[in-house]
C-alpha atoms as a PDB file:
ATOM      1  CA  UNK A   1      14.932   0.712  -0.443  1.00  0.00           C
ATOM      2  CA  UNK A   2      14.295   4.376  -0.358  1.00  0.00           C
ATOM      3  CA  UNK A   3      10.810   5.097  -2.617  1.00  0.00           C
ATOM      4  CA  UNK A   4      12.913   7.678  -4.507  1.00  0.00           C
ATOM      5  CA  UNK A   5      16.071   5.533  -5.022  1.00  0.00           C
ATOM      6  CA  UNK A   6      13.531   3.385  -6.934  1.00  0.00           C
ATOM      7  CA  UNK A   7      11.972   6.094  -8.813  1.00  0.00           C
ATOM      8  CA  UNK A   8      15.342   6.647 -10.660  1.00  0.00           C
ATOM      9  CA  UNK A   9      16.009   3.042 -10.789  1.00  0.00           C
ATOM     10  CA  UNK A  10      12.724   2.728 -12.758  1.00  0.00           C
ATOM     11  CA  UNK A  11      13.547   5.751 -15.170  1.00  0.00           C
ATOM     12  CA  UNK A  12      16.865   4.459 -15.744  1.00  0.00           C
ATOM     13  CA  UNK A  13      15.698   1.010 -16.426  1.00  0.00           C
ATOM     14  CA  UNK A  14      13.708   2.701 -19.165  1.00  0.00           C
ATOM     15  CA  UNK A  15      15.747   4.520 -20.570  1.00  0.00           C
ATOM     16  CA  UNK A  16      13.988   7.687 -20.043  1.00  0.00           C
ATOM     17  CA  UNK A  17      15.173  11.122 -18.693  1.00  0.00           C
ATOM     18  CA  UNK A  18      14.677  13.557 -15.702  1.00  0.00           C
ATOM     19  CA  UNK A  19      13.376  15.828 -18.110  1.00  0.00           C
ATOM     20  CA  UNK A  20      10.611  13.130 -20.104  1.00  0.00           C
ATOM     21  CA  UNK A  21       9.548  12.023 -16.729  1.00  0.00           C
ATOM     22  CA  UNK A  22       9.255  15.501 -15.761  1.00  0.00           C
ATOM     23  CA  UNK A  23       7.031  16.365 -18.765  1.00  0.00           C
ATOM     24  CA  UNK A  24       5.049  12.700 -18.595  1.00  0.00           C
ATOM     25  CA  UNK A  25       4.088  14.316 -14.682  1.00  0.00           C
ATOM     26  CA  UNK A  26       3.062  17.840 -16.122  1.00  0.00           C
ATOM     27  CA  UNK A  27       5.702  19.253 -13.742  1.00  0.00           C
ATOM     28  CA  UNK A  28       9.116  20.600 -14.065  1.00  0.00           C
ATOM     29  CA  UNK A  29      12.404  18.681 -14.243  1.00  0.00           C
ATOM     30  CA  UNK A  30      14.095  20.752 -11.086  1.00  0.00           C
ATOM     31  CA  UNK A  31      10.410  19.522  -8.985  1.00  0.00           C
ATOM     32  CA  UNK A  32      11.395  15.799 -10.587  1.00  0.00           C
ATOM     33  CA  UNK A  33      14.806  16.070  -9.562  1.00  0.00           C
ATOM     34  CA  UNK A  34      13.877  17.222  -5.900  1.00  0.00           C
ATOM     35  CA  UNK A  35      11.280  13.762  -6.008  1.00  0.00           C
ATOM     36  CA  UNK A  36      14.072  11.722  -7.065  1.00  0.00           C
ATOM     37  CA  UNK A  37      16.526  12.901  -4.395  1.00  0.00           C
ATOM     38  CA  UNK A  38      14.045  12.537  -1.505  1.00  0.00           C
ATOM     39  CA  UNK A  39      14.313  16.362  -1.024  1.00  0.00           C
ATOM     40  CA  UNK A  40      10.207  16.346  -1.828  1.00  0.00           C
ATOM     41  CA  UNK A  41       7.769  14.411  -0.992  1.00  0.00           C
ATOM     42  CA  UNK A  42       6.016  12.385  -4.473  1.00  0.00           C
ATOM     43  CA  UNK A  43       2.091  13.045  -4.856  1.00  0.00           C
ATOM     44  CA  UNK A  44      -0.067  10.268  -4.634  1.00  0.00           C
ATOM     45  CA  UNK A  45      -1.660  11.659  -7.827  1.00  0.00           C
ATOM     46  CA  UNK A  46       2.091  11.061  -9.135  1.00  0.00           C
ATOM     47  CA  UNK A  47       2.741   7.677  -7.859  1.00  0.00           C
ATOM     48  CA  UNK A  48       0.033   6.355  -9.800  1.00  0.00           C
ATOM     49  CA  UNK A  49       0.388   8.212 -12.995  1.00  0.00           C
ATOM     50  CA  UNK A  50       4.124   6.173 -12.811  1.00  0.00           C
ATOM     51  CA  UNK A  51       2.724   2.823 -11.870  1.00  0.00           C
ATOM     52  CA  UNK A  52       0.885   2.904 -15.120  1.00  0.00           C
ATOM     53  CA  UNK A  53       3.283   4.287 -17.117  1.00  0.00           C
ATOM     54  CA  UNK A  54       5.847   1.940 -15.888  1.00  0.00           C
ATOM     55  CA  UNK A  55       3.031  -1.103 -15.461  1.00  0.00           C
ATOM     56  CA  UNK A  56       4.739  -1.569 -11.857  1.00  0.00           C
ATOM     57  CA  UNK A  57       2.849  -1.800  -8.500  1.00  0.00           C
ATOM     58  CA  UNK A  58       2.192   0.849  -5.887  1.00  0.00           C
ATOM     59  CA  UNK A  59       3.967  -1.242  -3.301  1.00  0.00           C
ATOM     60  CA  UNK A  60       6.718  -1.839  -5.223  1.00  0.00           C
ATOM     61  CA  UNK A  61       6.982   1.562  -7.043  1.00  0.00           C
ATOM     62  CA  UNK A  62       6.813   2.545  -3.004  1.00  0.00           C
ATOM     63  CA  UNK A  63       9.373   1.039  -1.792  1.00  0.00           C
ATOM     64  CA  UNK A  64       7.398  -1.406   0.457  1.00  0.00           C
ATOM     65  CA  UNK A  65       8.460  -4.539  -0.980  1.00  0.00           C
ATOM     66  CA  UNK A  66      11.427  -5.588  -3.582  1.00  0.00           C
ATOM     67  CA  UNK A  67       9.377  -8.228  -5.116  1.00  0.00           C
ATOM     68  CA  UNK A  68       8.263  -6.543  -7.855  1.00  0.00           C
ATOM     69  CA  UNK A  69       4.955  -7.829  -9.656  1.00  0.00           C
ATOM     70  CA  UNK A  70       2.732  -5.487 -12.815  1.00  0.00           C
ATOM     71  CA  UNK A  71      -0.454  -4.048 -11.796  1.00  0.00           C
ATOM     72  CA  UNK A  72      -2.318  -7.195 -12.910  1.00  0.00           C
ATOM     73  CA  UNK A  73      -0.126  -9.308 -10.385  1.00  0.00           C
ATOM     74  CA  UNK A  74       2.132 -10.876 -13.057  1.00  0.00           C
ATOM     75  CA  UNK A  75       6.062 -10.785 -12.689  1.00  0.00           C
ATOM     76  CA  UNK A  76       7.564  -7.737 -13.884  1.00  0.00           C
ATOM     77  CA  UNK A  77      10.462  -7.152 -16.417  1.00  0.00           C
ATOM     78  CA  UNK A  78      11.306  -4.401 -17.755  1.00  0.00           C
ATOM     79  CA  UNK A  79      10.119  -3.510 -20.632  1.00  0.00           C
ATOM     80  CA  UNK A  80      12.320  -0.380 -22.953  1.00  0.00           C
ATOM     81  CA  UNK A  81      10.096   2.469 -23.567  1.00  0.00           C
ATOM     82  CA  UNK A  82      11.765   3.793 -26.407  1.00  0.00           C
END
């Protein structure tokens, strides 16, 4: 899987929007959208500000494996953020 197909799986799993996810990254939502496409290139700086928010790792949050695990190691589930 595509890292940026996963990004929007990950916001949509948590019920969050473009436009929160946008703000949570100090950037706008057109710059999000243009991450979550593939059009642009996601900051390292970014990837990790997600993988905390979401409590997902790197790898997975990456795209470089489907197994996903928390940043302790643990399963993940997803957990609603609102």
């Amino acid at each position: 899987m595509k890292y940026y197909q996963r990004l929007r799986d990950m916001r949509e799993d948590h019920e969050m929007t473009q436009k929160e996810i946008a703000i949570l990254l100090r950037t706008t939502q057109p710059q999000y959208v243009r991450y979550e496409t593939g059009e642009r290139e996601l900051p390292m700086h970014h990837f990790r500000t997600l993988a905390k928010y979401y409590n997902v790792s790197l790898d997975y949050l990456a795209g470089l494996t489907n197994t996903p695990k928390t940043l302790d190691g643990s399963p993940y589930t997803v957990k609603k953020s609102k």
